[in-house]
Protein backbone atom coordinates (compact mmCIF):
# COMPACT_ATOMS: atom_id res chain seq x y z
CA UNK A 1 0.00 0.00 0.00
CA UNK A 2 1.22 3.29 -1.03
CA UNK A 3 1.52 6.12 2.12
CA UNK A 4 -0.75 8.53 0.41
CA UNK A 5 -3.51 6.16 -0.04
CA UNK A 6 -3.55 5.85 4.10
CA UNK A 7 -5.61 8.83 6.20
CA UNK A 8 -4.35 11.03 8.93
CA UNK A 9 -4.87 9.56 12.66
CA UNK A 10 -5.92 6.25 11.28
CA UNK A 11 -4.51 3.03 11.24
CA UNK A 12 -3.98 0.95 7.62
CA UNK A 13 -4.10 -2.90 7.83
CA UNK A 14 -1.55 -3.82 5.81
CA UNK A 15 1.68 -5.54 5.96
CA UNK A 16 3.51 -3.50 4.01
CA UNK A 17 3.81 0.84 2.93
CA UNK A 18 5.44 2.76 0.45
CA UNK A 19 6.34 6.02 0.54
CA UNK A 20 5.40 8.09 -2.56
CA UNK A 21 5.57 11.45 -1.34
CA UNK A 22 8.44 13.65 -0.13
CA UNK A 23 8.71 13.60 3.58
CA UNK A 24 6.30 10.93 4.78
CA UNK A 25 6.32 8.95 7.96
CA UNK A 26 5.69 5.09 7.63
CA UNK A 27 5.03 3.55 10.59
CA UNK A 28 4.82 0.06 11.37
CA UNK A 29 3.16 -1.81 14.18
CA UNK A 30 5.03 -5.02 15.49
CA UNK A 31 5.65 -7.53 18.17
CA UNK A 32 7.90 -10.96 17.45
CA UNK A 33 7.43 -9.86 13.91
CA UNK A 34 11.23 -8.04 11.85
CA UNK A 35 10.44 -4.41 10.68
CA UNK A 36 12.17 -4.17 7.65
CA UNK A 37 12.84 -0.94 6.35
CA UNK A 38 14.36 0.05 3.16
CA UNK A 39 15.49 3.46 1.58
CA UNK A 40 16.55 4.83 -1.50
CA UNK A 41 19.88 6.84 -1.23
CA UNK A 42 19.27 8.53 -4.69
CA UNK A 43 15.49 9.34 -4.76
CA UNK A 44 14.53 9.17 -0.77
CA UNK A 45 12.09 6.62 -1.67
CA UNK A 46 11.18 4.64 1.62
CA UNK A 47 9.11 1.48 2.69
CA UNK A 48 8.48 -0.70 5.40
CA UNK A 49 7.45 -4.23 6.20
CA UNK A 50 5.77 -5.85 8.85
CA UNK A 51 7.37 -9.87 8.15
CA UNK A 52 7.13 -12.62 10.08
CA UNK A 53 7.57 -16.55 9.01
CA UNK A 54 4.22 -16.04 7.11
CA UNK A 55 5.54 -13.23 5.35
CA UNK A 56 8.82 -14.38 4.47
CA UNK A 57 6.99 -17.92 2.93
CA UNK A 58 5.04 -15.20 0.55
CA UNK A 59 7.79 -13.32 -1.01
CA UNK A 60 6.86 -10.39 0.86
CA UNK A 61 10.73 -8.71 0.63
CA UNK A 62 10.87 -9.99 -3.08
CA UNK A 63 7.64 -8.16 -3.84
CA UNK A 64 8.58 -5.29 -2.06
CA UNK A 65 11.71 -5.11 -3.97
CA UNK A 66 9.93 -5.46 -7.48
CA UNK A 67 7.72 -2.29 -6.65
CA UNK A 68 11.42 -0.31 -6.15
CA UNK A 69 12.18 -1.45 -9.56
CA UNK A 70 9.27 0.30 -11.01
CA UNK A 71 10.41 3.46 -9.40
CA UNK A 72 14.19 2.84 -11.23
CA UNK A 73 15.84 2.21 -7.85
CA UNK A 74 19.62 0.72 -8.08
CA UNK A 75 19.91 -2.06 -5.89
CA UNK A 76 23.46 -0.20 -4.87
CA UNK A 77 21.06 2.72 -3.83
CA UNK A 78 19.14 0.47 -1.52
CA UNK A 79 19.55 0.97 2.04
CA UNK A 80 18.05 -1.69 4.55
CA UNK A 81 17.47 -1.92 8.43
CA UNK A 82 15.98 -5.18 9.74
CA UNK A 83 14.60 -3.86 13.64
CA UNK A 84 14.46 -5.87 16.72
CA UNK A 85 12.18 -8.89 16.11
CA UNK A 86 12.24 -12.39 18.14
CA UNK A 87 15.70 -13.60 18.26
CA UNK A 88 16.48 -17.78 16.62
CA UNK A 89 16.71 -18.63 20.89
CA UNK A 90 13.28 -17.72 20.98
CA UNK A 91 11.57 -18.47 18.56
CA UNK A 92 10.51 -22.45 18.21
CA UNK A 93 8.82 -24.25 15.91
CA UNK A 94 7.32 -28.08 15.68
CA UNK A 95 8.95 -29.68 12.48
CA UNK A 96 6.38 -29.57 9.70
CA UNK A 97 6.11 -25.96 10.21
CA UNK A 98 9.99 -26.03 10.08
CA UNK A 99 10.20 -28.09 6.92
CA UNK A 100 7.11 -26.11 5.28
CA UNK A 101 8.54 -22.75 5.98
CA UNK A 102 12.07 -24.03 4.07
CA UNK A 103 10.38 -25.22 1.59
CA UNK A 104 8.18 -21.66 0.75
CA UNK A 105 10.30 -19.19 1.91
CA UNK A 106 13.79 -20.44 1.03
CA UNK A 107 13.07 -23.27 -1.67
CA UNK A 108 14.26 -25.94 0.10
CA UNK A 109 12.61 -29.41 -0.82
CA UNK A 110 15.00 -31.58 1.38
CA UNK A 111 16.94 -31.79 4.38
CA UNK A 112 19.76 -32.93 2.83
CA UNK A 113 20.43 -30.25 0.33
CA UNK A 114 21.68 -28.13 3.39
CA UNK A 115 22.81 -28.45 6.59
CA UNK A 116 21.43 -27.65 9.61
CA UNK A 117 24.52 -25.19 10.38
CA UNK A 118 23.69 -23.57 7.15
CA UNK A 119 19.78 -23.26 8.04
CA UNK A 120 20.35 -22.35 11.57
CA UNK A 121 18.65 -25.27 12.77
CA UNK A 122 19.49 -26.33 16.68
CA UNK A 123 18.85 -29.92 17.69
CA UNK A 124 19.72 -29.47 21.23
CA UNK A 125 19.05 -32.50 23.31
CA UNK A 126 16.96 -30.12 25.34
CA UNK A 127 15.02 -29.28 21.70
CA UNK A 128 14.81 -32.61 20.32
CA UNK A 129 13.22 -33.85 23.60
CA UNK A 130 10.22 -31.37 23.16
CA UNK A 131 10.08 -31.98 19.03
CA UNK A 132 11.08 -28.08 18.76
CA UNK A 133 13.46 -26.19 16.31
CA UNK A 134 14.78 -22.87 16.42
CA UNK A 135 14.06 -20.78 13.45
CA UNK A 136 16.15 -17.66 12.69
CA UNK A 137 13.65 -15.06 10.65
CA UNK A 138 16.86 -12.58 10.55
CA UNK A 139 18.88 -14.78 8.64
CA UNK A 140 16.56 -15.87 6.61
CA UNK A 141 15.35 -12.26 5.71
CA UNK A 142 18.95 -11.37 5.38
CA UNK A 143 19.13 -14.52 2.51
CA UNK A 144 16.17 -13.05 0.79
CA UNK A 145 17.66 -9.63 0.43
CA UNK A 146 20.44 -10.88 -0.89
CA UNK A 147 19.31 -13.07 -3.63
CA UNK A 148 17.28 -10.15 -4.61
CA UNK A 149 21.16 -8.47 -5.39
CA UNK A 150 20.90 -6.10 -2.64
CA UNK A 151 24.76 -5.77 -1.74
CA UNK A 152 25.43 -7.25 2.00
CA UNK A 153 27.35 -4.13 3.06
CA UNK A 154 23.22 -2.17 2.31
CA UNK A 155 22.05 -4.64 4.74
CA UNK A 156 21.57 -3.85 9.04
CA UNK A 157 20.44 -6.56 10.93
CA UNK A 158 19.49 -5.17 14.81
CA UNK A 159 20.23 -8.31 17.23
CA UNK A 160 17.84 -6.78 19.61
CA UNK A 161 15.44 -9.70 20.69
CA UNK A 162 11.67 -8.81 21.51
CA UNK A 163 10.99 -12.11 23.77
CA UNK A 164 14.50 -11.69 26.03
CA UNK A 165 14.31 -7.55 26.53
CA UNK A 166 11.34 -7.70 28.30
CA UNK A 167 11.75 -4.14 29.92
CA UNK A 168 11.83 -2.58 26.17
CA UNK A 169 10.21 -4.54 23.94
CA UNK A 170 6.64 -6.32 24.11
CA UNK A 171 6.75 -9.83 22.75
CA UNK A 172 2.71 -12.08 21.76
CA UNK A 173 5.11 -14.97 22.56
CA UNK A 174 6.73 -14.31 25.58
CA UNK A 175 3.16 -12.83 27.56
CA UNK A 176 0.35 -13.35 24.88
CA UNK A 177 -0.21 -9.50 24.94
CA UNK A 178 -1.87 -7.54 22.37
CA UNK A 179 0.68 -4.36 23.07
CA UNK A 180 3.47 -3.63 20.53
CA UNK A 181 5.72 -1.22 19.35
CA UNK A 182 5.73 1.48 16.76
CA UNK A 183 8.46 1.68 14.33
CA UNK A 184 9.10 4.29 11.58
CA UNK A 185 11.13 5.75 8.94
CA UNK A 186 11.19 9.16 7.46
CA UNK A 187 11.95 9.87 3.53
């Protein structure tokens, strides 16, 4: 959704905004999920993204990217900041869900064509026990971003975790509360 199409004092559902105006605020609303934010040095275009797992399985980031192209953006030009989301530690995962968010979001059809080092997968005796895996959403956002050709030195990844800060961040998995932050970015 483009910023302009949004009104004054209300709040868009949407899981993504562009900015198509000079000096607009995008704000985004989030919890466990990454803010993703992404500038154009040259034209001052900006966006943000609300992405979790779901959102990463759908392209979102690709899709985002394909609107910049219509606006002529370099990929050199493009600036991004992945915020404080939930942190790999935290965030656990039964392993269909595991296996079915590899093979959506990263277009991986078996286990053996990478390794779990490679995936950031933890089998912890602890883990295996309870039939949980850790997935990292950072890393895999960060994978997106760069087979869309965005150059790795664009790319800031905060390592600010939502569940473990508990005195700055509010987290739906660590206390099931409907509270979240606000996170922006000004073209």
């Amino acid at each position: 959704m483009f910023g302009s199409h949004s009104h004054k004092g209300t709040k868009t559902d949407a899981d993504g905004l562009i900015g198509n105006k000079c000096s607009q605020n995008l704000w985004v609303y989030t919890a466990d999920c990454m803010p993703i934010f992404f500038a154009d040095k040259s034209t001052r275009n900006v966006a943000t993204l609300h992405c979790g797992r779901k959102g990463l399985e759908k392209k979102i980031i690709k899709n985002l990217v394909k609107i910049f192209d219509t606006f002529g953006t370099s990929r050199d030009d493009l600036l991004v900041a992945i915020g404080p989301a939930i942190s790999k530690e935290h965030y656990l995962v039964d392993k269909m869900t595991l296996k079915e968010f590899y093979r959506k979001a990263e277009n991986i059809t078996s286990k053996f064509t990478k390794t779990k080092k490679d995936l950031c997968i933890s089998d912890s005796n602890h883990l295996r026990e309870q039939n949980l895996n850790q997935l990292d959403l950072k890393r895999s956002a960060y994978r997106q971003l760069l087979n869309e050709n965005i150059p790795h030195t664009n790319i800031d990844i905060s390592n600010l975790c939502t569940y473990k800060f508990n005195n700055e961040f509010y987290s739906w998995r660590r206390s099931k509360t409907i509270s979240r932050q606000w996170n922006l970015i000004c073209s």
